[in-house]
PDB file of N, CA and C in Angstrom:
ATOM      1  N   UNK A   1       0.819  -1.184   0.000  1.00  0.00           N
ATOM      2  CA  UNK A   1       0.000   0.000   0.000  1.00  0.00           C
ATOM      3  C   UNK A   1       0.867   1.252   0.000  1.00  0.00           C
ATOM      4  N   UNK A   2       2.016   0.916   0.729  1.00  0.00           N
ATOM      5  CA  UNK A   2       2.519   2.068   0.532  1.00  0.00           C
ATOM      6  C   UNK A   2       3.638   2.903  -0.152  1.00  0.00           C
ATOM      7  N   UNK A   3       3.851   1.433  -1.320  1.00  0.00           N
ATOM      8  CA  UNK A   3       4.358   1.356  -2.401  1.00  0.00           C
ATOM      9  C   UNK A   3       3.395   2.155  -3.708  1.00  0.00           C
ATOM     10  N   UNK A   4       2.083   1.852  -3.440  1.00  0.00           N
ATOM     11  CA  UNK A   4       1.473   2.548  -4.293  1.00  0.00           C
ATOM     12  C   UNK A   4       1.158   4.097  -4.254  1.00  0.00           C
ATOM     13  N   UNK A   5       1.192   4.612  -2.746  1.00  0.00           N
ATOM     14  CA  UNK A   5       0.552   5.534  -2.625  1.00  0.00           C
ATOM     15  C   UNK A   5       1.952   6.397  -3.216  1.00  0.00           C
ATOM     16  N   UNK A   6       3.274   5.765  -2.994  1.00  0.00           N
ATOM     17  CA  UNK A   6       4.516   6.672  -3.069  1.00  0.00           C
ATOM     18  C   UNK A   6       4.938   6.781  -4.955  1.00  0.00           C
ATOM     19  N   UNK A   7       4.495   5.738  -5.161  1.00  0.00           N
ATOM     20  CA  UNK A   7       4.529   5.684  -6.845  1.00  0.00           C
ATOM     21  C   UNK A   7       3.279   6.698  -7.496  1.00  0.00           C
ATOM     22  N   UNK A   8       2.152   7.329  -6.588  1.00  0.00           N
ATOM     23  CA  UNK A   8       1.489   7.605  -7.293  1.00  0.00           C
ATOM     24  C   UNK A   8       1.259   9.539  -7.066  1.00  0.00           C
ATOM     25  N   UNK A   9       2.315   9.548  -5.596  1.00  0.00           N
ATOM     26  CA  UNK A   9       3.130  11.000  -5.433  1.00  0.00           C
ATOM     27  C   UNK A   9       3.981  11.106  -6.396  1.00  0.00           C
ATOM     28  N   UNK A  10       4.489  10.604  -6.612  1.00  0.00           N
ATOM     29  CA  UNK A  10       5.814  10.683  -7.437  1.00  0.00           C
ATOM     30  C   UNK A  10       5.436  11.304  -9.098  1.00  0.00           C
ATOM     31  N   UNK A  11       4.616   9.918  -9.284  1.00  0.00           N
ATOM     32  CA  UNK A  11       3.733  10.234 -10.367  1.00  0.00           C
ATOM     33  C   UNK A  11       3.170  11.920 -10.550  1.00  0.00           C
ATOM     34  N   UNK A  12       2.625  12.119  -9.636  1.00  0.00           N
ATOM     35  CA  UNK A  12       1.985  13.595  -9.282  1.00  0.00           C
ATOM     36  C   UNK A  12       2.938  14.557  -9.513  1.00  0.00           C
ATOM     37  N   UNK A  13       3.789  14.617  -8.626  1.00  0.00           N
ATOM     38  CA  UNK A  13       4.966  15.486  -8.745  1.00  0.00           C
ATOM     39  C   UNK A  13       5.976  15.512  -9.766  1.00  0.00           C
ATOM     40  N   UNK A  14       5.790  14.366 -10.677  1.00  0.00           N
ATOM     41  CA  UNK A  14       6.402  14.553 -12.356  1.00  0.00           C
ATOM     42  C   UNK A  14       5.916  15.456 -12.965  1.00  0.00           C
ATOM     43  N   UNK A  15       4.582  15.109 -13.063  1.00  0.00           N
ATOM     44  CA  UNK A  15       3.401  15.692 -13.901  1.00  0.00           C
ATOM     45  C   UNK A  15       3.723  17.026 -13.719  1.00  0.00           C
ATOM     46  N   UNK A  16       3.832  17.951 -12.542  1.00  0.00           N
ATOM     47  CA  UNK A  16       3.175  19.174 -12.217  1.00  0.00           C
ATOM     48  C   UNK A  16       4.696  19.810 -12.263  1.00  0.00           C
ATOM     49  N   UNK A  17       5.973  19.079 -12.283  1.00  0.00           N
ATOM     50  CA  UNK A  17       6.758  19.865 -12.868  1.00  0.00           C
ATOM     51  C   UNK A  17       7.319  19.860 -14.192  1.00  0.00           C
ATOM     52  N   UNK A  18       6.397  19.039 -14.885  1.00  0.00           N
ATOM     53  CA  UNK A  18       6.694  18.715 -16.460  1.00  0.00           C
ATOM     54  C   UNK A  18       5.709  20.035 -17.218  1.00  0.00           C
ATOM     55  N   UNK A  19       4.923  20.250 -15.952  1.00  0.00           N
ATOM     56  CA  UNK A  19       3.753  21.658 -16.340  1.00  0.00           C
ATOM     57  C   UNK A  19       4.470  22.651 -16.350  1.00  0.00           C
ATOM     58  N   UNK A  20       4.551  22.471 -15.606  1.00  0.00           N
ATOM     59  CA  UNK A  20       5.440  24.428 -15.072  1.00  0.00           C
ATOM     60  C   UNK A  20       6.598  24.235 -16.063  1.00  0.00           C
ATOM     61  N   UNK A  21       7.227  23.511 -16.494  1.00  0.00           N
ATOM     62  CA  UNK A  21       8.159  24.155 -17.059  1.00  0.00           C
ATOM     63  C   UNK A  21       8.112  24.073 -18.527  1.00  0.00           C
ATOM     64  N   UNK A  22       7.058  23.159 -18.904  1.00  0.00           N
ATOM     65  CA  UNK A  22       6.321  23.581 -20.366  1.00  0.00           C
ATOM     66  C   UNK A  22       5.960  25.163 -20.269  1.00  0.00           C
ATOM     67  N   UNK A  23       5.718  25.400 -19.034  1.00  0.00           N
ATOM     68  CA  UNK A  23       4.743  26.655 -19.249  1.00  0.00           C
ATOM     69  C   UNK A  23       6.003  28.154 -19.471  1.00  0.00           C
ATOM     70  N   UNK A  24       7.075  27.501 -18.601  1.00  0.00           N
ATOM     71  CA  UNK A  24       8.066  28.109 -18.891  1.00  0.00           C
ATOM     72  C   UNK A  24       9.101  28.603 -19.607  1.00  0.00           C
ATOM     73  N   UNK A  25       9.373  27.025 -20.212  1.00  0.00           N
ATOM     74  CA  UNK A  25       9.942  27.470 -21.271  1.00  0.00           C
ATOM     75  C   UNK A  25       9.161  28.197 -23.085  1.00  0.00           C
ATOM     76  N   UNK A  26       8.021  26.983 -22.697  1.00  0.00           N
ATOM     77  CA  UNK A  26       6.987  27.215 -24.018  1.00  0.00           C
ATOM     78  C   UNK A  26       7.536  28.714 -25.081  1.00  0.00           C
ATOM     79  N   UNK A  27       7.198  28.622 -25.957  1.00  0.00           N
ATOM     80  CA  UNK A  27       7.670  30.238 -26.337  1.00  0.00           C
ATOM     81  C   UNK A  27       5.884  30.748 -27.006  1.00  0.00           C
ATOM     82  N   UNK A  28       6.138  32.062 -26.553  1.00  0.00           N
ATOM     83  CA  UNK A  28       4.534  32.574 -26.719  1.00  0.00           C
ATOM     84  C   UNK A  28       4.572  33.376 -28.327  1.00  0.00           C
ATOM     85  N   UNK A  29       3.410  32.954 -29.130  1.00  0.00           N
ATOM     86  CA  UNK A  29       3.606  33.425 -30.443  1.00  0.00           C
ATOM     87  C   UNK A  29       2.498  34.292 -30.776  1.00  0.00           C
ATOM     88  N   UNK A  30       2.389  35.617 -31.373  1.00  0.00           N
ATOM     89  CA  UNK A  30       0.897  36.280 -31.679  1.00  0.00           C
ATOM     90  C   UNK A  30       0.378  35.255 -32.824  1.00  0.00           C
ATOM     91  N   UNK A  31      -0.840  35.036 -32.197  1.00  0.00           N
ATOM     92  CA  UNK A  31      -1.510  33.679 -33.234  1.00  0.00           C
ATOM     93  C   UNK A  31      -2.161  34.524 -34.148  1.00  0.00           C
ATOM     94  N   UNK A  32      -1.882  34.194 -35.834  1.00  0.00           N
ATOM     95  CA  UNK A  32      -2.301  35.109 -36.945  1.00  0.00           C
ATOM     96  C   UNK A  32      -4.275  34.347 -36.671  1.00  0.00           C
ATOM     97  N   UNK A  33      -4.889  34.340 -38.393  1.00  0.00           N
ATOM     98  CA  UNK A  33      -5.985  33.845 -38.746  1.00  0.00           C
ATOM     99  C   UNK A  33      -5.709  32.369 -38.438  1.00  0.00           C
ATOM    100  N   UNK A  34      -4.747  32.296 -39.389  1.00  0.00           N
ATOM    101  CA  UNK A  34      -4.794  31.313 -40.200  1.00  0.00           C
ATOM    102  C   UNK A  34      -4.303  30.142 -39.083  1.00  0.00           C
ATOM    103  N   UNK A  35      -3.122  30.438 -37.769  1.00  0.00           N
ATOM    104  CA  UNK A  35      -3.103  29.632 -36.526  1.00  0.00           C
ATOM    105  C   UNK A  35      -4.376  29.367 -35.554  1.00  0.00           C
ATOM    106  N   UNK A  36      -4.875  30.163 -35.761  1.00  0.00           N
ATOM    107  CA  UNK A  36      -6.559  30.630 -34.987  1.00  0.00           C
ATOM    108  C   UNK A  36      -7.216  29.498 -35.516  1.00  0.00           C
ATOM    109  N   UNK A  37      -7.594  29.524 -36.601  1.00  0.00           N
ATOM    110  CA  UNK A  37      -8.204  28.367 -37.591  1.00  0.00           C
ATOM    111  C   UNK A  37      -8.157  27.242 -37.228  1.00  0.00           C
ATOM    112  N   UNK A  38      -9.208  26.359 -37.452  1.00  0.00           N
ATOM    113  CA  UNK A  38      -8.794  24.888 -37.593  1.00  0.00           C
ATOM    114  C   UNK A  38      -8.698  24.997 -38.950  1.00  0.00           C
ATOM    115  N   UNK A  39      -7.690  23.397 -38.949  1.00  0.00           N
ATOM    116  CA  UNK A  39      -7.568  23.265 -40.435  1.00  0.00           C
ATOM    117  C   UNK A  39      -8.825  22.118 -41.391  1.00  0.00           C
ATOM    118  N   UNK A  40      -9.357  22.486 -42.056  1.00  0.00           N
ATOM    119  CA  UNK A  40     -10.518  21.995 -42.635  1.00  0.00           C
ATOM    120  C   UNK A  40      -9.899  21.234 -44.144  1.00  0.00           C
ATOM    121  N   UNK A  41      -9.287  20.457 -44.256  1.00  0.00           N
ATOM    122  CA  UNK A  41      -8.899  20.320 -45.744  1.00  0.00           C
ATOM    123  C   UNK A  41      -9.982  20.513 -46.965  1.00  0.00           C
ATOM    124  N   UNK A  42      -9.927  21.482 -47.477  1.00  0.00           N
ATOM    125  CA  UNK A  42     -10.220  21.948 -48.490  1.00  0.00           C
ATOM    126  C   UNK A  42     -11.360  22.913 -48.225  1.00  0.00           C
ATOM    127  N   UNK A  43     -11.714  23.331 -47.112  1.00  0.00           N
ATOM    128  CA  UNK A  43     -12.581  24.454 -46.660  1.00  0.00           C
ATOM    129  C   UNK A  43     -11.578  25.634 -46.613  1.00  0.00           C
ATOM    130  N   UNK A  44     -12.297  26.605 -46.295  1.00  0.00           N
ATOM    131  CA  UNK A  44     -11.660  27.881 -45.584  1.00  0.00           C
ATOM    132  C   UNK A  44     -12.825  28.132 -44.505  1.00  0.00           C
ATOM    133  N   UNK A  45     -12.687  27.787 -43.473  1.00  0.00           N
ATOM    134  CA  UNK A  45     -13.321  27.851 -42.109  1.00  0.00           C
ATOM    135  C   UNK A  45     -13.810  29.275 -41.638  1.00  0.00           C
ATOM    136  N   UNK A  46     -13.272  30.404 -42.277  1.00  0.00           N
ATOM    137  CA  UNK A  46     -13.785  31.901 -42.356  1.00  0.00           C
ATOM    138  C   UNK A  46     -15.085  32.017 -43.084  1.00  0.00           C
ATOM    139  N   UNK A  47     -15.038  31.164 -43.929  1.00  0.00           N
ATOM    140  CA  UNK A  47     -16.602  31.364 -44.814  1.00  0.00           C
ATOM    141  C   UNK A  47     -17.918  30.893 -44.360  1.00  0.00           C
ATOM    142  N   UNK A  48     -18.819  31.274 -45.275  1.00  0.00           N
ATOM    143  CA  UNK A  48     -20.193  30.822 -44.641  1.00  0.00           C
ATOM    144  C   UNK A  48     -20.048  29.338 -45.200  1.00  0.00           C
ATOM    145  N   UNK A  49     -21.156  28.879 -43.952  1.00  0.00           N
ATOM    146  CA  UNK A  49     -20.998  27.506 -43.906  1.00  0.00           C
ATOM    147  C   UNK A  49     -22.055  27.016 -45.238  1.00  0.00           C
ATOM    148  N   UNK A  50     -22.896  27.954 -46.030  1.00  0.00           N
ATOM    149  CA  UNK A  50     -23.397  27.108 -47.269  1.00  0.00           C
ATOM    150  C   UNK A  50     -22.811  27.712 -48.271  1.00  0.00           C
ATOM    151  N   UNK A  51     -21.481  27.893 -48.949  1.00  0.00           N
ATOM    152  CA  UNK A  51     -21.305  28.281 -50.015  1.00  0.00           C
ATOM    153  C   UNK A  51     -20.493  27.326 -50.718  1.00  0.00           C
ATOM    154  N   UNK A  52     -20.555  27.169 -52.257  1.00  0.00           N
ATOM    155  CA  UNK A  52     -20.515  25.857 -52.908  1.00  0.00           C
ATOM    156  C   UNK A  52     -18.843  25.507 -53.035  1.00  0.00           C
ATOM    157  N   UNK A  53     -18.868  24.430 -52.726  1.00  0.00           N
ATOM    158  CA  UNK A  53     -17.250  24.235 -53.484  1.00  0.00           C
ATOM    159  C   UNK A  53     -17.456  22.615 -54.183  1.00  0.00           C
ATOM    160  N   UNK A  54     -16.225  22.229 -54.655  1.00  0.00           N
ATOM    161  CA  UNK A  54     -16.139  21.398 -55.019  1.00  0.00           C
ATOM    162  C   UNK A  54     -16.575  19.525 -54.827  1.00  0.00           C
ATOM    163  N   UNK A  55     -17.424  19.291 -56.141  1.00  0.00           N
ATOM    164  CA  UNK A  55     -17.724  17.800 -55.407  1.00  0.00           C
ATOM    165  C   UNK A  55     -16.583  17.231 -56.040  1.00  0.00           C
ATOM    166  N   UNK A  56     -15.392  17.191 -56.679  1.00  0.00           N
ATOM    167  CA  UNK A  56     -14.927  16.522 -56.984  1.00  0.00           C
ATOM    168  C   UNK A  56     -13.514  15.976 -55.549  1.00  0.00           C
ATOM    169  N   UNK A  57     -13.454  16.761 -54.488  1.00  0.00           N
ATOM    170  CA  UNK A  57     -13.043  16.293 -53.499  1.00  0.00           C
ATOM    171  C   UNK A  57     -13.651  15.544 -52.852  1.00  0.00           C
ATOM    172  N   UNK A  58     -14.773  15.025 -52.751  1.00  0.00           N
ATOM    173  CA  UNK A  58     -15.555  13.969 -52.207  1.00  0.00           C
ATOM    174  C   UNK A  58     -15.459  13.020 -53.569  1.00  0.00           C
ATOM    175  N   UNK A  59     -15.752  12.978 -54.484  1.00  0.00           N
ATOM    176  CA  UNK A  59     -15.621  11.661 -55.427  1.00  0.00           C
ATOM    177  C   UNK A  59     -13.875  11.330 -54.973  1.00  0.00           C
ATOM    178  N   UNK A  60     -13.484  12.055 -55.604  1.00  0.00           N
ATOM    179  CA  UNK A  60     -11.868  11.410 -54.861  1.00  0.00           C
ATOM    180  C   UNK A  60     -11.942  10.600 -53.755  1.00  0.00           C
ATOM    181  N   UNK A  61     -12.178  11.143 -52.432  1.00  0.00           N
ATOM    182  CA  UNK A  61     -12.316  10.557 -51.257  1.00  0.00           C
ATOM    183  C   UNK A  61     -13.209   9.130 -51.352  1.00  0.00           C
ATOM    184  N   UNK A  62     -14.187   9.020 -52.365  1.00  0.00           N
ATOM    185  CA  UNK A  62     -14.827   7.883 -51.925  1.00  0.00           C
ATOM    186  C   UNK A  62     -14.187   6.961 -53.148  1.00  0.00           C
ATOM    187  N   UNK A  63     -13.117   7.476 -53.590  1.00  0.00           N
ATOM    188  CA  UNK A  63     -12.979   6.232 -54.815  1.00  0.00           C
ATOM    189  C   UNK A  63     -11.953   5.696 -54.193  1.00  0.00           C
ATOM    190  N   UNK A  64     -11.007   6.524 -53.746  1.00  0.00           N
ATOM    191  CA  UNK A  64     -10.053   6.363 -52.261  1.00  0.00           C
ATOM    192  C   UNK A  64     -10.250   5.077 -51.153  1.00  0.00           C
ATOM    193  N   UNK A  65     -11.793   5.463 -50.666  1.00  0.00           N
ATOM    194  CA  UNK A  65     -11.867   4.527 -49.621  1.00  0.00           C
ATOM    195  C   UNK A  65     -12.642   2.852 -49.840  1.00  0.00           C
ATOM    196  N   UNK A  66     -12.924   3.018 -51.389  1.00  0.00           N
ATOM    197  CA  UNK A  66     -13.457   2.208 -52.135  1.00  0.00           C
ATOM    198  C   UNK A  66     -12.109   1.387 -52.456  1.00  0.00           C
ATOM    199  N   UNK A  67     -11.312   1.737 -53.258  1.00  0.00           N
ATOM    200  CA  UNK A  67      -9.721   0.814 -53.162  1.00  0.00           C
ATOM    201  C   UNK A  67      -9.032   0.478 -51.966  1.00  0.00           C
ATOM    202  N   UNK A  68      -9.247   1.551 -51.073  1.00  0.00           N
ATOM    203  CA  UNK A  68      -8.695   1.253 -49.867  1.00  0.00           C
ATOM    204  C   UNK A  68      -9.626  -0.010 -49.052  1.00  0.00           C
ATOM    205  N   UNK A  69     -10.808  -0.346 -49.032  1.00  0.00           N
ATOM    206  CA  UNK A  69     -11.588  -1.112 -48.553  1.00  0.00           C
ATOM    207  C   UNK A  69     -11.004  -2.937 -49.301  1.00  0.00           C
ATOM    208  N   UNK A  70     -10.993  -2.448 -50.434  1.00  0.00           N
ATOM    209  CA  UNK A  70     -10.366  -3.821 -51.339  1.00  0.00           C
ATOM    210  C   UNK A  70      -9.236  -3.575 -51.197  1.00  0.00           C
ATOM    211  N   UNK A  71      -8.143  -3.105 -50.693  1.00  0.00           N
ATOM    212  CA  UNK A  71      -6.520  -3.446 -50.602  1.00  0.00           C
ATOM    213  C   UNK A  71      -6.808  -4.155 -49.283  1.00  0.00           C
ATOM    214  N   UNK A  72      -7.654  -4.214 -47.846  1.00  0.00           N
ATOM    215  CA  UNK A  72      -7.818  -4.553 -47.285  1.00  0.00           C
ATOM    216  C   UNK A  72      -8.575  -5.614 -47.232  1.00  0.00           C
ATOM    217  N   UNK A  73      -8.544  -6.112 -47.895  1.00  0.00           N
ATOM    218  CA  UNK A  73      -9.071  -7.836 -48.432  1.00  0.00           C
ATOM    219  C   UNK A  73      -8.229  -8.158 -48.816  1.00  0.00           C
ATOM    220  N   UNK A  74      -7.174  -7.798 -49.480  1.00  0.00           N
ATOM    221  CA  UNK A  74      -6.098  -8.073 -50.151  1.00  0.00           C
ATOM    222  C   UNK A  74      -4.895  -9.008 -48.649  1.00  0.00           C
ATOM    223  N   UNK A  75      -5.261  -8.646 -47.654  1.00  0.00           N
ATOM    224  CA  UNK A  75      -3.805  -8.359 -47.150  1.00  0.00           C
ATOM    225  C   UNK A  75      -3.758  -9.685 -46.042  1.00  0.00           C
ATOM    226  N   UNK A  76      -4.603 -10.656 -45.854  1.00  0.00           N
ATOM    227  CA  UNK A  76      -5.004 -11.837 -45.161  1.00  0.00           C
ATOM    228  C   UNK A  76      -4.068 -12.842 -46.560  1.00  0.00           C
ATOM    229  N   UNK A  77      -4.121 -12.569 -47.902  1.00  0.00           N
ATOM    230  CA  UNK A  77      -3.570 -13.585 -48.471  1.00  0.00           C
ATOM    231  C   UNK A  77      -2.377 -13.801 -48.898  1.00  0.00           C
ATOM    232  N   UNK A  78      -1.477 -13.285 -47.995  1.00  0.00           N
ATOM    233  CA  UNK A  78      -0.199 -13.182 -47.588  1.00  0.00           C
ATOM    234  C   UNK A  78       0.100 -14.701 -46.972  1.00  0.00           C
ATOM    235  N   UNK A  79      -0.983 -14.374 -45.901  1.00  0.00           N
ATOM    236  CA  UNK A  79      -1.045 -15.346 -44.687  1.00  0.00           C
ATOM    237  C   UNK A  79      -1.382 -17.190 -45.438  1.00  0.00           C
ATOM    238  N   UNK A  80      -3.268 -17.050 -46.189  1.00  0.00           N
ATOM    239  CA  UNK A  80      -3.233 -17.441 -47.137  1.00  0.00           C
ATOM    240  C   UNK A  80      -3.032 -18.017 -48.174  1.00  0.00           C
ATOM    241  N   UNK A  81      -1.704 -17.682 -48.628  1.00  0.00           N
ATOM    242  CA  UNK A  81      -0.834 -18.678 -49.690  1.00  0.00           C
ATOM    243  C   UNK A  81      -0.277 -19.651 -49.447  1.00  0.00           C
ATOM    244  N   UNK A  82       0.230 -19.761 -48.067  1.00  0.00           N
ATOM    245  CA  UNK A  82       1.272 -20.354 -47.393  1.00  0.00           C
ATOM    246  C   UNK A  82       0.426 -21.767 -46.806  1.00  0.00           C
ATOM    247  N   UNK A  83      -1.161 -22.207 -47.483  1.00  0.00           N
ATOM    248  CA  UNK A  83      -1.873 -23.076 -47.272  1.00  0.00           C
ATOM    249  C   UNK A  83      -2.019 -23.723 -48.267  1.00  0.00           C
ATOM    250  N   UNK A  84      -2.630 -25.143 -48.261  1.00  0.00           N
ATOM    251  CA  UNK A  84      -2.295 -26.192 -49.528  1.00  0.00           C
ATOM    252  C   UNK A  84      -3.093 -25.794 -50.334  1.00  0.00           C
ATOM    253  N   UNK A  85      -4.147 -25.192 -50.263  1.00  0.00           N
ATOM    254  CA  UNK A  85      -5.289 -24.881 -50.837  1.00  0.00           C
ATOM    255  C   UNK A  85      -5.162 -24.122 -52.076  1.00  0.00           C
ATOM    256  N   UNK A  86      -5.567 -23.969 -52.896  1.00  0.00           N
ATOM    257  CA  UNK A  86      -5.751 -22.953 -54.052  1.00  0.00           C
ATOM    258  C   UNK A  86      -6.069 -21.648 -54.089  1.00  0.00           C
ATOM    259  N   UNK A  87      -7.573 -22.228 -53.817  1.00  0.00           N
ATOM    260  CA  UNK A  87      -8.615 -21.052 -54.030  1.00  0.00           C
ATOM    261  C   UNK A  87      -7.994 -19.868 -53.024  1.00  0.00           C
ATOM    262  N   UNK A  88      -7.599 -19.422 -52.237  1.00  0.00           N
ATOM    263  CA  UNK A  88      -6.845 -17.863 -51.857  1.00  0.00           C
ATOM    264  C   UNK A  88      -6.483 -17.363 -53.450  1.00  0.00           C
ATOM    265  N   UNK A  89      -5.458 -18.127 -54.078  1.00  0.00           N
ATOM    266  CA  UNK A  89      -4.515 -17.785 -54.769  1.00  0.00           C
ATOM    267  C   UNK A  89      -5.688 -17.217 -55.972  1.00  0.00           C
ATOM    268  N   UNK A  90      -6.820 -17.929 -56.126  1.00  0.00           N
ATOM    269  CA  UNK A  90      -7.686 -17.182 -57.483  1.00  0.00           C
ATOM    270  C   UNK A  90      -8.741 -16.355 -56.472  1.00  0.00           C
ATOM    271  N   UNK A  91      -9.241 -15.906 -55.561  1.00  0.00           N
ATOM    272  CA  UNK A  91      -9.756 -14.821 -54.484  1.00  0.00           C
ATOM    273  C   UNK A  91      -8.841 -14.196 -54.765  1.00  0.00           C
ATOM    274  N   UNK A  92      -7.546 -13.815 -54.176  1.00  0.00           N
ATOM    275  CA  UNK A  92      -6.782 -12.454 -54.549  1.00  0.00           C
ATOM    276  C   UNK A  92      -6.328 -11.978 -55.672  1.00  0.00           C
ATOM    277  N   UNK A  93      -6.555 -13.556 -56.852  1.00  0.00           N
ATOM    278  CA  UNK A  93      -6.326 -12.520 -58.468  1.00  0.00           C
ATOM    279  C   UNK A  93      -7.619 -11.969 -58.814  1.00  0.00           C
ATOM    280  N   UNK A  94      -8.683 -12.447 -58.361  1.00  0.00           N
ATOM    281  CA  UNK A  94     -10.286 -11.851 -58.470  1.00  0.00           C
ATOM    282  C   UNK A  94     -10.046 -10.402 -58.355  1.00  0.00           C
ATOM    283  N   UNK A  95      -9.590 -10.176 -56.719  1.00  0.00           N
ATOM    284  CA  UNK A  95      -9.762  -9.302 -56.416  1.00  0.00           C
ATOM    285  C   UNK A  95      -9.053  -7.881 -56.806  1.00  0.00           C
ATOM    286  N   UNK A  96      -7.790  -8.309 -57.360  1.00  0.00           N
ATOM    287  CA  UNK A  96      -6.955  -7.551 -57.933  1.00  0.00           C
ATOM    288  C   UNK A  96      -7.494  -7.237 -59.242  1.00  0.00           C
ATOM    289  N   UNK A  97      -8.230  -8.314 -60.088  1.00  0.00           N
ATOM    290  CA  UNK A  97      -8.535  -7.649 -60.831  1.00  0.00           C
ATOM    291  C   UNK A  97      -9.691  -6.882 -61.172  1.00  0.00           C
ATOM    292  N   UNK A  98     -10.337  -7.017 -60.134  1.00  0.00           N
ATOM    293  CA  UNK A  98     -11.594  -5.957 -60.001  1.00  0.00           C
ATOM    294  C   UNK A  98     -10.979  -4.313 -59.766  1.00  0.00           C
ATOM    295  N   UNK A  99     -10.045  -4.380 -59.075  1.00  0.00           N
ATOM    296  CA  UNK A  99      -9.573  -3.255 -59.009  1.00  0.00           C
ATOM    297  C   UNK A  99      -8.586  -2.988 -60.052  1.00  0.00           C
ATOM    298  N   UNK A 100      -8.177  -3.700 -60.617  1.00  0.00           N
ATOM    299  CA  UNK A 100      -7.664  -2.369 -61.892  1.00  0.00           C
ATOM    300  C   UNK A 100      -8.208  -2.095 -62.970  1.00  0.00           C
ATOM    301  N   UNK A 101      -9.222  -3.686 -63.068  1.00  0.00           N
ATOM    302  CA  UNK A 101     -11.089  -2.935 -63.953  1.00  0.00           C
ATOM    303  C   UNK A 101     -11.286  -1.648 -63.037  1.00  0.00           C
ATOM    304  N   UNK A 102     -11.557  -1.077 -62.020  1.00  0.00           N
ATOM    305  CA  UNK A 102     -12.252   0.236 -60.822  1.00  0.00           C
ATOM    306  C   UNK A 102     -11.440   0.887 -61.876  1.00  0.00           C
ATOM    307  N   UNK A 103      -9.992   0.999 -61.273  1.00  0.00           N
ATOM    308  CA  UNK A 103      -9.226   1.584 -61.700  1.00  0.00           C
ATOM    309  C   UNK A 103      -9.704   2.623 -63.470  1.00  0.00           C
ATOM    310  N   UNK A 104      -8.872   1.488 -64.419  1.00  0.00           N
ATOM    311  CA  UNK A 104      -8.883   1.507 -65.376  1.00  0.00           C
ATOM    312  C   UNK A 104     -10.566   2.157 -65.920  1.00  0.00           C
ATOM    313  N   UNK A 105     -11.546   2.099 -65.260  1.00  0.00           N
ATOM    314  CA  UNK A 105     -12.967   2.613 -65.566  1.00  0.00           C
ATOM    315  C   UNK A 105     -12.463   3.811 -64.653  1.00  0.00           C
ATOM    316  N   UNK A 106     -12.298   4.276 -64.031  1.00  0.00           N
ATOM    317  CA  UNK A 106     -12.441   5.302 -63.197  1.00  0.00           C
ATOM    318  C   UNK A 106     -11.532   6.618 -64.170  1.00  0.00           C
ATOM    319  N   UNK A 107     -10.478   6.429 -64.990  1.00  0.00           N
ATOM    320  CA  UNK A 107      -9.124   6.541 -65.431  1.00  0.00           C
ATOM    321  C   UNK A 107      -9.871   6.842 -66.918  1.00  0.00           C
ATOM    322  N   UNK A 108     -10.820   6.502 -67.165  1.00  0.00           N
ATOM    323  CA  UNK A 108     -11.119   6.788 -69.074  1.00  0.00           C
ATOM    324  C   UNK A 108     -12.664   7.550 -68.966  1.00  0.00           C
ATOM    325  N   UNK A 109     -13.444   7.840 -67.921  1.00  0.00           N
ATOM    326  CA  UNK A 109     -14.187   8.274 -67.453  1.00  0.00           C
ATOM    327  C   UNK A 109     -13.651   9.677 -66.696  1.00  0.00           C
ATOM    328  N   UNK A 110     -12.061   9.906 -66.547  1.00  0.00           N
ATOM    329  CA  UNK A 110     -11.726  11.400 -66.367  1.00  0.00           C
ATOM    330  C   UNK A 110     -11.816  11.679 -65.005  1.00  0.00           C
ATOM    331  N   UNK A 111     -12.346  10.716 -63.667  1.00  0.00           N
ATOM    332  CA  UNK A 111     -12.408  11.131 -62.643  1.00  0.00           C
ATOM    333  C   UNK A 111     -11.193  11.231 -62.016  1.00  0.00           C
ATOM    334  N   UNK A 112     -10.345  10.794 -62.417  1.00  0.00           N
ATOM    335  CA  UNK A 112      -8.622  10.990 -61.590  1.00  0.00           C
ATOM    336  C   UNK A 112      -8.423  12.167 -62.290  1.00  0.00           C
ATOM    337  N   UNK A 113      -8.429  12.810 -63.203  1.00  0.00           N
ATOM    338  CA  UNK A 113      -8.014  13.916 -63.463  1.00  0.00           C
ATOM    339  C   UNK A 113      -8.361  15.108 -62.653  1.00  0.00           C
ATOM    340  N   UNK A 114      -7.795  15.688 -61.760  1.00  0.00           N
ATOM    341  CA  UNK A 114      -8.076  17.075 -61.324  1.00  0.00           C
ATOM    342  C   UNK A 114      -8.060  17.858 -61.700  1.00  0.00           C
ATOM    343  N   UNK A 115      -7.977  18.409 -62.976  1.00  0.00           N
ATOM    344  CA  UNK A 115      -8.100  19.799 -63.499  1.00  0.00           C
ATOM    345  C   UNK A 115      -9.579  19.801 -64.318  1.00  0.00           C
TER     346      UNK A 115
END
């Protein structure tokens, strides 16, 4: 018990001089807008909250998490191969090649292009 109570002063008294002297040394900066701000990727957080911007940052994002969802199927047949079995080995060429059909449709349809 009184092993804990002294580990948990100790504890205390780290803490509160790891404060003070953050607070001390810290260096103080005049915070512009733009530090003020959160950062919103691809907003500007000064504006009104209904004015239009771009949908093509959300198609990105979901074609993104759409490959990213299938690279993560992908990654068990590592494990997978290393079994007598076959079928992994034609599941992960399936799957690969669904995605560079995504791909390759996504790619002649102009949506990877950002400009």
């Amino acid at each position: 018990m009184m092993t804990l109570s002294l580990t948990a002063l100790i504890a205390i008294l780290l803490v509160t001089f790891l404060g003070i002297l953050m607070l001390l040394i810290g260096s103080k900066q005049s915070k512009s807008r733009e530090t003020r701000s959160p950062y919103e990727c691809g907003f500007d957080s000064q504006k009104k909250a209904r004015s239009p911007f771009s949908l093509r940052f959300f198609h990105i994002t979901l074609i993104f998490l759409i490959f990213e969802v299938e690279v993560a199927l992908l990654l068990p047949l590592g494990y997978l191969l290393n079994q007598p079995m076959l079928s992994p080995g034609i599941g992960g060429f399936i799957i690969t090649l669904i995605l560079l059909l995504g791909v390759i449709h996504e790619w002649k349809q102009g949506a990877l292009n950002w400009l």
